[in-house]
Protein backbone atom coordinates (compact mmCIF):
# COMPACT_ATOMS: atom_id res chain seq x y z
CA UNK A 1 21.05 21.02 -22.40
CA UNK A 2 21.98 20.21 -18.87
CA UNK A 3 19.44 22.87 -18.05
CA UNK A 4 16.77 21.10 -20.04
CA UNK A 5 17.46 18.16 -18.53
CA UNK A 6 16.84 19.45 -15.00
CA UNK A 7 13.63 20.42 -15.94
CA UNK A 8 12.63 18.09 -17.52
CA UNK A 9 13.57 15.73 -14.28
CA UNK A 10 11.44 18.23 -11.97
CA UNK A 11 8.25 17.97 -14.57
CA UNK A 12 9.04 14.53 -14.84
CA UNK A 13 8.83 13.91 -11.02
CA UNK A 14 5.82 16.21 -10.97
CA UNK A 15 3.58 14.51 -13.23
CA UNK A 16 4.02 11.03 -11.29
CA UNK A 17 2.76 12.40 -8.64
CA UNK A 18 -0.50 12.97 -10.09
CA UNK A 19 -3.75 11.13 -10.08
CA UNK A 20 -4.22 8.71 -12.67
CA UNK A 21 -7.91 7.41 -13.79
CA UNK A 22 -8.83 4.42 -11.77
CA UNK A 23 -9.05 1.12 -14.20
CA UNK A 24 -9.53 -2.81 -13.31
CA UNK A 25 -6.30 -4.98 -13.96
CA UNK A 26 -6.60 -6.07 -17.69
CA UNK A 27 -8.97 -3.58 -18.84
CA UNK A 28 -8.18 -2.94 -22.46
CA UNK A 29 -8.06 1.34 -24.06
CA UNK A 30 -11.43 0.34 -25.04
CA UNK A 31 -12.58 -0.82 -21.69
CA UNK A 32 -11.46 2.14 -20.25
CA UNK A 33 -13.42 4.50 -22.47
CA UNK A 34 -17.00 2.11 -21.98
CA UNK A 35 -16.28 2.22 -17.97
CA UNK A 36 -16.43 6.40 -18.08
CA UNK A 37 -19.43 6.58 -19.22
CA UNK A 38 -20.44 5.93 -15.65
CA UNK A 39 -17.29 7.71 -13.85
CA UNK A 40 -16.89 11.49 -13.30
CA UNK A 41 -13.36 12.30 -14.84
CA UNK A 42 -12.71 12.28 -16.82
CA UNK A 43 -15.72 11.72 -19.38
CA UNK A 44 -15.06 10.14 -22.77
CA UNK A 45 -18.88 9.59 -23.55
CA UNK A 46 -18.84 11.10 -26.84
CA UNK A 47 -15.77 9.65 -27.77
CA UNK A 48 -17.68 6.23 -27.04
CA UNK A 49 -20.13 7.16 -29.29
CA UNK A 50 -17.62 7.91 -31.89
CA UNK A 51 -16.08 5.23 -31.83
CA UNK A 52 -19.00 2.72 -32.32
CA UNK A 53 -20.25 4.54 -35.07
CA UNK A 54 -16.85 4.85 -36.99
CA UNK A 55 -15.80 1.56 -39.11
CA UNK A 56 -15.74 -1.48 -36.83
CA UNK A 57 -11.94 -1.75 -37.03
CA UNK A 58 -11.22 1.08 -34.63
CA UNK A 59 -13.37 -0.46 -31.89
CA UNK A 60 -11.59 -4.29 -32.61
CA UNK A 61 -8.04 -2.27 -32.41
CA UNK A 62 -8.94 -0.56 -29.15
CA UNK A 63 -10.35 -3.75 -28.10
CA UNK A 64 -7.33 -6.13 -29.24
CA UNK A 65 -5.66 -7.41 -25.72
CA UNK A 66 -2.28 -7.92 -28.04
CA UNK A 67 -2.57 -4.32 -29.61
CA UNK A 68 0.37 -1.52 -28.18
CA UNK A 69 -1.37 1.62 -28.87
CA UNK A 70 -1.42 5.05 -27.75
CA UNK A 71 -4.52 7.26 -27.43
CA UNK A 72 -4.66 11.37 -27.27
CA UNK A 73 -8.63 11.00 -25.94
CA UNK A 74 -10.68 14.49 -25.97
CA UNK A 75 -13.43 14.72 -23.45
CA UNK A 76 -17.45 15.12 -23.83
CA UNK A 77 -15.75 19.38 -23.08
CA UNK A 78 -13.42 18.71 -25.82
CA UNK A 79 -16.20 17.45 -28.32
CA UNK A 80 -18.48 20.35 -26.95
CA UNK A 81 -16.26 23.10 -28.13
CA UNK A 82 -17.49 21.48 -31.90
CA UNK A 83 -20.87 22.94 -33.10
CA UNK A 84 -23.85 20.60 -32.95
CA UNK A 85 -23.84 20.18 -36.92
CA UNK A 86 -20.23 19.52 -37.00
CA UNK A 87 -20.41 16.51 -34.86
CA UNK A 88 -23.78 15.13 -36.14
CA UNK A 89 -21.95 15.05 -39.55
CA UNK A 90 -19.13 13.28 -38.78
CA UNK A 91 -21.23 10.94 -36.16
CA UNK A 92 -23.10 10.12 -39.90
CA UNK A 93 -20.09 10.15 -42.10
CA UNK A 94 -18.06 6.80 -40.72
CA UNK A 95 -15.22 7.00 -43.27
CA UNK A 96 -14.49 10.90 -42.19
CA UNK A 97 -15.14 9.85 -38.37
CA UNK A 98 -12.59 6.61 -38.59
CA UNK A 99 -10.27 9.14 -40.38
CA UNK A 100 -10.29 11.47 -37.39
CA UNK A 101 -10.32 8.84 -34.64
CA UNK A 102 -7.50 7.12 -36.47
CA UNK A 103 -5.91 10.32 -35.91
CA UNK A 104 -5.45 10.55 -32.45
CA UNK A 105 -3.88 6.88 -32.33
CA UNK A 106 -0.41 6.44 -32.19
CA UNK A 107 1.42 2.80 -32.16
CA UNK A 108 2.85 1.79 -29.28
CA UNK A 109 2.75 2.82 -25.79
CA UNK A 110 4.21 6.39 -25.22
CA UNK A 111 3.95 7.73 -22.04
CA UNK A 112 4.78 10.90 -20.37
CA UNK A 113 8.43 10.38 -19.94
CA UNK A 114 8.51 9.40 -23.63
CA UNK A 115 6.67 12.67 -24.68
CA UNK A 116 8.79 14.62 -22.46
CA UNK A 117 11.73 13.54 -23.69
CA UNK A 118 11.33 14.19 -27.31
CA UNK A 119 12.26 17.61 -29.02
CA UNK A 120 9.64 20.73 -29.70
CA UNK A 121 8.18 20.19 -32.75
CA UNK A 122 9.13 16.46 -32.78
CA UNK A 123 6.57 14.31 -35.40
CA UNK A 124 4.73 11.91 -34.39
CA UNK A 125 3.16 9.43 -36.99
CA UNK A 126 -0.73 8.23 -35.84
CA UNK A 127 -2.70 5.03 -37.16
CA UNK A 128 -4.43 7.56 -40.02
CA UNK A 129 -1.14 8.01 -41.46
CA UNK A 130 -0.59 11.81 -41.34
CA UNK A 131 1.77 13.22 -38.26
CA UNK A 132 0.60 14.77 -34.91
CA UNK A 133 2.95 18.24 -33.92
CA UNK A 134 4.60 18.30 -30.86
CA UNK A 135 4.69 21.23 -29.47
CA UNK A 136 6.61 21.17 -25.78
CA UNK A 137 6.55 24.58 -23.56
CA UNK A 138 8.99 23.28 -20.30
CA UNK A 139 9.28 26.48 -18.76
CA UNK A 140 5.17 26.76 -18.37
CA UNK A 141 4.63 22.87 -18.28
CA UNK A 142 3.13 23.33 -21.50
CA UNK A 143 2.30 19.82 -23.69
CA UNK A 144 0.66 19.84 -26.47
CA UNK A 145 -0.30 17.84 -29.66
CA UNK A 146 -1.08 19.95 -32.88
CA UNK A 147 -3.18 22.23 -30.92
CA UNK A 148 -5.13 20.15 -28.36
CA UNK A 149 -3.27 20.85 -25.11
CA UNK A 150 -2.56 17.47 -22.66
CA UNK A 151 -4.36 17.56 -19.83
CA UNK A 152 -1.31 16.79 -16.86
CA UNK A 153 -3.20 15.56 -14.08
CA UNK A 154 -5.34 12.94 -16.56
CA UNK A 155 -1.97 11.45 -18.20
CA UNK A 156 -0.67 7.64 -18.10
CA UNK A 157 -3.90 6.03 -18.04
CA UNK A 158 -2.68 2.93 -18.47
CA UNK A 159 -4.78 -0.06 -19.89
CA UNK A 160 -3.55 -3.50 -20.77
CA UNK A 161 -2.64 -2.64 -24.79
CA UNK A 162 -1.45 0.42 -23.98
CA UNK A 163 -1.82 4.11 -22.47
CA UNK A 164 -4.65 6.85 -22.79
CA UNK A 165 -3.45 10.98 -22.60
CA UNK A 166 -6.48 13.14 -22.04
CA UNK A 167 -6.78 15.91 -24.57
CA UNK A 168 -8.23 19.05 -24.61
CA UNK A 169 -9.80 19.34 -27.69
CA UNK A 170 -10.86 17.46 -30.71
CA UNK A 171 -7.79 16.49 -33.41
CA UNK A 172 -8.47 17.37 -36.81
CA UNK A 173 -6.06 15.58 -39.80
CA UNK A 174 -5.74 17.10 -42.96
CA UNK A 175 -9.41 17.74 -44.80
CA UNK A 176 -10.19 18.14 -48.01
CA UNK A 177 -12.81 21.04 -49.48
CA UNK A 178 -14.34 19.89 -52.93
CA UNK A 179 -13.60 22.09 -55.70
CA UNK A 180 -14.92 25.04 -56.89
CA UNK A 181 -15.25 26.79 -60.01
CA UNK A 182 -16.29 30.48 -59.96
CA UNK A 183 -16.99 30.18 -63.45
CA UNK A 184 -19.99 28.25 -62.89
CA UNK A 185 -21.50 30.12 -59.42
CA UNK A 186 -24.15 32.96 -59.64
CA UNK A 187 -26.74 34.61 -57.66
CA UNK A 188 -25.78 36.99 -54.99
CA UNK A 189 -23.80 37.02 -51.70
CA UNK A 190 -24.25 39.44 -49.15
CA UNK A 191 -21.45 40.58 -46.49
CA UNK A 192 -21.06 42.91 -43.53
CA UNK A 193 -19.56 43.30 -40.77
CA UNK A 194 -16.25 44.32 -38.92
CA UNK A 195 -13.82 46.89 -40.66
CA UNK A 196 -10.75 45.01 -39.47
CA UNK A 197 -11.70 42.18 -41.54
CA UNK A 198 -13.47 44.28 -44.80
CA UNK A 199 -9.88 44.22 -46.43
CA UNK A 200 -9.54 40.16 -46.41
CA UNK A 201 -13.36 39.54 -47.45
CA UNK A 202 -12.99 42.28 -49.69
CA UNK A 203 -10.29 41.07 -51.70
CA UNK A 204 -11.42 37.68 -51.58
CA UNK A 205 -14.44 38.75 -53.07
CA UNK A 206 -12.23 40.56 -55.86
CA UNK A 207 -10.46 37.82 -56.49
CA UNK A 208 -13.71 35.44 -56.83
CA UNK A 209 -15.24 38.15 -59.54
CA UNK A 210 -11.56 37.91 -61.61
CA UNK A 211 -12.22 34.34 -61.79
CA UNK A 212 -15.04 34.44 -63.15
CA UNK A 213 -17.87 34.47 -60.25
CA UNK A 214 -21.34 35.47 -62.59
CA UNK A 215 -23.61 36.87 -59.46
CA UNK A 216 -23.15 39.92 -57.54
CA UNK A 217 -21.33 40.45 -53.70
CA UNK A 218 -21.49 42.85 -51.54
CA UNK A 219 -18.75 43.86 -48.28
CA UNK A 220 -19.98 46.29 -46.06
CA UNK A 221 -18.04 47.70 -43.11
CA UNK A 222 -20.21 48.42 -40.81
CA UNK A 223 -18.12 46.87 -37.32
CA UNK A 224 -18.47 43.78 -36.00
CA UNK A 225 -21.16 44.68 -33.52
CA UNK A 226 -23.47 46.08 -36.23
CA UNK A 227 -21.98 43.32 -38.84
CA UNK A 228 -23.82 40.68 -36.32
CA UNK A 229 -27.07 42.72 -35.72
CA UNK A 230 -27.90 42.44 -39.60
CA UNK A 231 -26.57 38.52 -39.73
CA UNK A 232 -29.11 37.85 -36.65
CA UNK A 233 -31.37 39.74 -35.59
CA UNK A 234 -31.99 40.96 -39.11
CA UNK A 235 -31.06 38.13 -40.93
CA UNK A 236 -30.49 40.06 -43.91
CA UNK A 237 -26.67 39.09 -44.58
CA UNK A 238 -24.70 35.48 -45.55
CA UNK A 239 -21.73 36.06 -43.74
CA UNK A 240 -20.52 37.98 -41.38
CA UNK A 241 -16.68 40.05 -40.37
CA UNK A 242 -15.80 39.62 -37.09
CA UNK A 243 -13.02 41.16 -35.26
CA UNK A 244 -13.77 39.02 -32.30
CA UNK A 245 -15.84 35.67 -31.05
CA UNK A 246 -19.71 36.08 -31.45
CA UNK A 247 -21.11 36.67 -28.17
CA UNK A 248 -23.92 34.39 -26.40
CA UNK A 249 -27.14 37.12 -26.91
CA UNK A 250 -25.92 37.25 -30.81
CA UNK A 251 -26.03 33.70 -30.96
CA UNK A 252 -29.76 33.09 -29.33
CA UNK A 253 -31.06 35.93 -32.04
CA UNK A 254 -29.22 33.79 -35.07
CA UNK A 255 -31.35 30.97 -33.95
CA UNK A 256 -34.93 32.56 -33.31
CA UNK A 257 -34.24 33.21 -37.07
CA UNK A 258 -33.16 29.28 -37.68
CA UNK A 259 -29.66 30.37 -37.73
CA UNK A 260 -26.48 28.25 -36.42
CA UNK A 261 -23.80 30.73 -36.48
CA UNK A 262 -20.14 29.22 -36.76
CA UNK A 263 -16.80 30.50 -36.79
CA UNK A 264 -14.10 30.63 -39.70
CA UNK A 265 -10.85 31.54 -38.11
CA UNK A 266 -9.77 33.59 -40.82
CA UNK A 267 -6.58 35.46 -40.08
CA UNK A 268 -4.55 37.19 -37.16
CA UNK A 269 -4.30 40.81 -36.41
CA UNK A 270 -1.38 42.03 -33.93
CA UNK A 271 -3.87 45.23 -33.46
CA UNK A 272 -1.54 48.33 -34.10
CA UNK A 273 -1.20 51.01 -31.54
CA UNK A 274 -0.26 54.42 -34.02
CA UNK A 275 1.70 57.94 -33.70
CA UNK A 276 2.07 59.99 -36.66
CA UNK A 277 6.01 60.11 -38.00
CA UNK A 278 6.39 63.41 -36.55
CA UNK A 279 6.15 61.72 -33.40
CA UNK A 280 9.84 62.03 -32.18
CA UNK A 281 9.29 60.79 -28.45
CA UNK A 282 7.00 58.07 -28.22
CA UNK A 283 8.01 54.58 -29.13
CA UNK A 284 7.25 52.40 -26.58
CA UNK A 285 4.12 52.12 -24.17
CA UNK A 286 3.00 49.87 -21.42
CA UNK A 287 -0.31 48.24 -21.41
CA UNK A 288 -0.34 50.30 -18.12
CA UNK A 289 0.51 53.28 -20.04
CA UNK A 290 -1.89 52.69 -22.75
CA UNK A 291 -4.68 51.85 -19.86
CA UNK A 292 -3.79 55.88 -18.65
CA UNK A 293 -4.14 57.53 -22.33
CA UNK A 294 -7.35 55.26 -23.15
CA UNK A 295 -9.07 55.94 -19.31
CA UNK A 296 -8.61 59.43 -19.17
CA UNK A 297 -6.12 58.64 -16.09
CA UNK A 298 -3.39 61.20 -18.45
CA UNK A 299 -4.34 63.69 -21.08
CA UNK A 300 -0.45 64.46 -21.50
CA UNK A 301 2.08 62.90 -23.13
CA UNK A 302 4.81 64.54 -20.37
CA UNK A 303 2.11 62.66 -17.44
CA UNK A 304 3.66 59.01 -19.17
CA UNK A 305 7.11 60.61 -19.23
CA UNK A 306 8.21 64.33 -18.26
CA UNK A 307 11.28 64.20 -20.89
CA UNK A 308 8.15 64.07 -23.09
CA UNK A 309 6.32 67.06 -24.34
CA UNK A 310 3.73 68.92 -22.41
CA UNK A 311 1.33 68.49 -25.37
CA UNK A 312 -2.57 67.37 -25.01
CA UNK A 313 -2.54 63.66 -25.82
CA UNK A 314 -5.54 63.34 -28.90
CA UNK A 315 -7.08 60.41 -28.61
CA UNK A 316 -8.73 58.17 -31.14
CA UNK A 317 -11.04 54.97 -31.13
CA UNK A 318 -13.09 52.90 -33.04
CA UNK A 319 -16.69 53.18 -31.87
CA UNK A 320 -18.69 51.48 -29.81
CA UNK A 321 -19.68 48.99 -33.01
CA UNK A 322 -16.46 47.88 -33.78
CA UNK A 323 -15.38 44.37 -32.46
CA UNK A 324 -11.80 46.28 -32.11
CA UNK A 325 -13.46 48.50 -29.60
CA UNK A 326 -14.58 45.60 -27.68
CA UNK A 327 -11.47 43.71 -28.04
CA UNK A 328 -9.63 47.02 -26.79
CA UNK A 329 -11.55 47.34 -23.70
CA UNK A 330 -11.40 43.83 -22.60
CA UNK A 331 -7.82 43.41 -23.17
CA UNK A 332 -6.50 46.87 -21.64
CA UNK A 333 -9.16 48.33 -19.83
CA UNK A 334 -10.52 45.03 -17.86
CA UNK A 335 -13.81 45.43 -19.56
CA UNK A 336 -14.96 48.73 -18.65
CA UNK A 337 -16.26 50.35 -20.89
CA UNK A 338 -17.08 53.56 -18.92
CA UNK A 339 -13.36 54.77 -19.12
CA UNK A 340 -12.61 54.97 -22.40
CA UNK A 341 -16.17 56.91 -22.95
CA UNK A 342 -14.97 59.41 -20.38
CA UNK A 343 -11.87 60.18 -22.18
CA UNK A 344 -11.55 64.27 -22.45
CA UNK A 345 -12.22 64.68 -26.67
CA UNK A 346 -11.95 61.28 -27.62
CA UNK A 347 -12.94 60.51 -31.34
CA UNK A 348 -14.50 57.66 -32.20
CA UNK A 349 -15.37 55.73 -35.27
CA UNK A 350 -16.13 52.60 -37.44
CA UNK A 351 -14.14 53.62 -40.18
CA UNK A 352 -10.49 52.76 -39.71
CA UNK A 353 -9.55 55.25 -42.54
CA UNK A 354 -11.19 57.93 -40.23
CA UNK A 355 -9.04 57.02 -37.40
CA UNK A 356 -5.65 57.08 -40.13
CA UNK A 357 -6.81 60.72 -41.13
CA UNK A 358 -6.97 61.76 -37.27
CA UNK A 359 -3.62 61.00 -36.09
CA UNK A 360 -1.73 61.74 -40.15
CA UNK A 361 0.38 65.14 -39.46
CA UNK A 362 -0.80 65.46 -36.07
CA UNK A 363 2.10 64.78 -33.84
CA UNK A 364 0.39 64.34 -30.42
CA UNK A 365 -2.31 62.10 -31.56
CA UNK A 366 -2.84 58.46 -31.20
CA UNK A 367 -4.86 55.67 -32.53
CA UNK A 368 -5.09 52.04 -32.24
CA UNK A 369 -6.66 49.74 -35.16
CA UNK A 370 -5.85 46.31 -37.62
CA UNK A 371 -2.52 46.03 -38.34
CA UNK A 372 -3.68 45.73 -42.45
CA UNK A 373 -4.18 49.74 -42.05
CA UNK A 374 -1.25 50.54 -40.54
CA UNK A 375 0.31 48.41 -43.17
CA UNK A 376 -1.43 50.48 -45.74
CA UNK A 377 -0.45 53.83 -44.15
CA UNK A 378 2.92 53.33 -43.13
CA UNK A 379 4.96 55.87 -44.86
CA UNK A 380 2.56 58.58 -42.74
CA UNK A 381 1.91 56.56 -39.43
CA UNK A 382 4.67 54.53 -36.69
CA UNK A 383 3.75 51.86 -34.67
CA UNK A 384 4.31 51.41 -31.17
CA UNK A 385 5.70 48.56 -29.48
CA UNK A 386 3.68 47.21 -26.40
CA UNK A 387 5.82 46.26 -23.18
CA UNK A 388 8.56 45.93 -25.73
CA UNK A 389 7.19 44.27 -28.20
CA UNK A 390 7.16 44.82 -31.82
CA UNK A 391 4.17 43.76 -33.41
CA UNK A 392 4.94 41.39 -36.40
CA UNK A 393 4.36 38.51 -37.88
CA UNK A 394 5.98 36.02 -35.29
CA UNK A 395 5.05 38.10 -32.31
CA UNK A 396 1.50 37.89 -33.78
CA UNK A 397 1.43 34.29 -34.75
CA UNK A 398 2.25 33.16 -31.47
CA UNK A 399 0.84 35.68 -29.88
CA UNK A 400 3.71 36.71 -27.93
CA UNK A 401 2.66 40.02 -28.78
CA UNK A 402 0.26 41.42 -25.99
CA UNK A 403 -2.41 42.58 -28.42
CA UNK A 404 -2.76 39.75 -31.14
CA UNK A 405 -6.29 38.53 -31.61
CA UNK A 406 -7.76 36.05 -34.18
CA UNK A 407 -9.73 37.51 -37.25
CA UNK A 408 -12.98 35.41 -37.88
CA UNK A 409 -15.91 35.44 -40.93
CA UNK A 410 -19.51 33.55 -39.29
CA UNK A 411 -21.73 31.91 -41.67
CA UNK A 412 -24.52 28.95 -41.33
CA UNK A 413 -25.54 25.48 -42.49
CA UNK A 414 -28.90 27.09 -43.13
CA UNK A 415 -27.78 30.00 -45.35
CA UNK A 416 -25.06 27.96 -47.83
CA UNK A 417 -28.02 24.78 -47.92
CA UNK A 418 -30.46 27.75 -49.13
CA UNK A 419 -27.40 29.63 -51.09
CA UNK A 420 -25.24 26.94 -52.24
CA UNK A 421 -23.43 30.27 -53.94
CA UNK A 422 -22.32 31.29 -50.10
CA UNK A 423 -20.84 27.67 -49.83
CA UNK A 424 -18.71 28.25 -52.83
CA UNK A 425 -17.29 31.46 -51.96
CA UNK A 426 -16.25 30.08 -48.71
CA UNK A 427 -14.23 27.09 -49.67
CA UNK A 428 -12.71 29.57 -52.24
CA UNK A 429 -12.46 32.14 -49.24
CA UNK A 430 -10.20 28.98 -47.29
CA UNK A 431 -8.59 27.81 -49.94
CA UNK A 432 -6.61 30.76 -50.92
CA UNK A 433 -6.69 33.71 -47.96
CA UNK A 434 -3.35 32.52 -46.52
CA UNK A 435 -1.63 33.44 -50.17
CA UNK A 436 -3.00 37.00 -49.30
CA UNK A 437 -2.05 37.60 -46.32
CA UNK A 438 1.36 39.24 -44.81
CA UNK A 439 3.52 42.03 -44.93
CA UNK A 440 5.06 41.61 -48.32
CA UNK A 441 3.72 44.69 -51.23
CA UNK A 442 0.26 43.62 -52.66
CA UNK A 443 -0.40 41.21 -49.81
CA UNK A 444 -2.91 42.49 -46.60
CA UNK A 445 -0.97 43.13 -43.20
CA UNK A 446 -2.32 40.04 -41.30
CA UNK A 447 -0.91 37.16 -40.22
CA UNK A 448 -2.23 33.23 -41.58
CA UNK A 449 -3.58 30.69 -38.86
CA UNK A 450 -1.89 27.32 -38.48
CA UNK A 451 -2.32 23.94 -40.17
CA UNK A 452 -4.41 23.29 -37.12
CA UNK A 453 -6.67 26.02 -36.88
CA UNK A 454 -7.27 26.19 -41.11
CA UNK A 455 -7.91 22.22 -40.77
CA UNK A 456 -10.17 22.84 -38.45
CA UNK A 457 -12.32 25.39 -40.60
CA UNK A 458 -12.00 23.49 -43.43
CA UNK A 459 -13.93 20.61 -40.96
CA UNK A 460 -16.76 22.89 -39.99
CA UNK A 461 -17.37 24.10 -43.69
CA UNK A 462 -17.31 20.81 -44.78
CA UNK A 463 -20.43 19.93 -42.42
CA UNK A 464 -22.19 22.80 -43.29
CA UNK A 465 -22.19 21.99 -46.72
CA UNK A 466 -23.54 18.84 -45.81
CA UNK A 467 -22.22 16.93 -48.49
């Protein structure tokens, strides 16, 4: 405690010496917000515009000289991390908007030192009646609400009824999906994409059939790269698996075919780095180390280690179509892509069970892939641990683990308008993935999002079904 408490002295003294947002004496919250529209930083434009199209009430509290309020305020960035359709809905649905503003309010004035001095994880009740998360990191200066992060040098904006905290992204209270009954949803889906994902939307879509889903769907694994290639530039799928975010030339083909691809963020994979069980040597590598196998820098394993055998090192990958293969070389090999193609009899592919079947019985081999296979295979395969680091479900879910990634599914408001059957699968996709996910038996080796994240999704799907 008494180290806490210097800490939190030094981040204390810190933060005051920051810049605060210049404001006239007496200018009210809502004052503040009108006068940015015309200042640089930082810019609360949209959240203006938010606020004079939700119920009248939120303006008059902002507005209210004798009002003691608190305000977690995202930025035009924050709102710009939304897609288009997402805010366009809620700028037309006032109840849902005054519901989320209300969100972000908090009675009475709490500033820094108040925040500060509270316990991770604290509760903190808001005007819309549901609780915002604290979630305090001293050691890296680290404040944040659910998951919008406060900005540090844009705290303590005072006003006259009370104190503004710049956020970094939008708030999102608890949102509800309509119902849906399988029973009474035909016509067909289509699905492809990542193999990482295929055993999620797969058993979703198993689990839709068993209860009663009349139509017909159809998972392919075909990697995330391909996956998005037949979502937009074909446009011959409803959804696609993703093994990681869409990138900016897939999204301008989704919309030369009237496409608005958006996220679901689905699950999390701490991506599994394999031996086979025979493998009585290795059980620990650094990212350094793995860098070496995966660049052709060692084709060894006694060039990691010489107490280690003098054996070739065979190397597996997924190919150049799976989103793990990209996630792979951007995390370990800095983005180039050149090294790992230039590994001495590398085998690559898009099937994961492929990779299993190249490193089963072979006790110089190694493979990397979703955690869901290794789960699947683990009386034949061991994982490694990565600068220490087990990969599990709490390493994963907070990522403390050096190669957990999100898991994502893209649809768009133009496909479940046309295919209202697409927009059932996907609130039934939501509403029950996290009951199929972990390590237990019958349940898939990934690791559930937060409240945040899943209220989040459950946000965007509600705007794309439009209703």
């Amino acid at each position: 405690m008494k180290v806490r408490a210097i800490v939190l002295t030094l981040i204390i003294a810190l933060l005051a010496s920051f810049g605060v947002f210049a404001q006239e004496e007496g200018d009210t919250i809502a004052d503040i917000v009108v006068a940015s529209a015309t200042d640089d930083t930082p810019e609360f434009t949209i959240l203006l515009a938010a606020v004079q199209a939700a119920d009248p009430s939120v303006l008059e509290a902002l507005s209210n000289p004798d009002a003691d309020l608190t305000v977690f305020a995202p930025t035009d960035a924050a709102f710009a991390e939304m897609p288009g359709f997402v805010l366009d809905y809620l700028l037309a649905n006032p109840a849902l908007l005054t519901d989320m503003l209300l969100y972000h309010v908090v009675e009475g004035s709490v500033m820094s030192t108040d925040v500060l001095g509270l316990e991770d994880g604290a509760m903190i009740p808001t005007l819309q009646g549901s609780e915002l998360t604290l979630n305090l990191d001293l050691d890296n200066m680290s404040v944040k609400l659910d998951n919008a992060q406060v900005v540090l040098d844009m705290i303590d904006i005072e006003a006259s009824n009370g104190v503004i905290h710049v956020i970094d992204s939008v708030l999102v209270p608890p949102v509800e999906l309509p119902e849906v009954d399988p029973l009474a949803v035909t016509d067909n889906i289509v699905v492809a994409g990542s193999s990482t994902v295929f055993p999620v939307t797969s058993r979703m879509a198993d689990l839709f059939n068993q209860d009663g889903f009349a139509g017909t769907i159809t998972v392919d694994s075909v990697g995330t790269g391909a996956g998005f290639e037949r979502f937009c530039v074909n446009a011959e799928t409803d959804i696609s698996n993703a093994s990681r975010p869409i990138k900016q030339e897939e999204i301008d083909a989704c919309a030369q075919n009237g496409r608005t691809a958006f996220p679901l963020y689905v699950a999390i994979d701490a991506l599994a780095v394999v031996v086979d069980q025979s493998n009585d040597f290795a059980y620990d590598l650094t990212l350094e180390q793995l860098a070496a196998i995966y660049s052709g820098e060692v084709t060894a394993w006694n060039e990691i280690n010489p107490e280690w055998p003098a054996e070739t090192i065979r190397v597996s990958s997924p190919g150049s179509d799976s989103g793990t293969y990209d996630y792979f070389v951007e995390e370990v090999l800095d983005g180039d892509e050149a090294l790992i193609q230039s590994v001495p009899g590398i085998q690559f592919s898009e099937n994961d069970n492929v990779l299993v079947n190249n490193v089963v019985g072979d006790p110089y081999a190694i493979a990397y892939f979703g955690f869901a296979y290794y789960q699947e295979n683990q009386g034949s395969l061991r994982v490694l641990n990565i600068e220490g680091i087990e990969p599990n479900e709490e390493t994963g879910s907070t990522f403390t683990y050096p190669l957990s990634r999100p898991l994502f599914i893209y649809s768009a408001p133009e496909i479940i308008r046309e295919k209202p059957q697409v927009g059932a699968f996907l609130v039934y996709y939501l509403q029950n993935v996290e009951s199929q996910l972990g390590g237990g038996e019958g349940e898939i080796g990934y690791i559930p999002t937060n409240a945040f994240d899943a209220r989040r999704d459950a946000l965007y799907l509600l705007a794309a079904l439009g209703e």
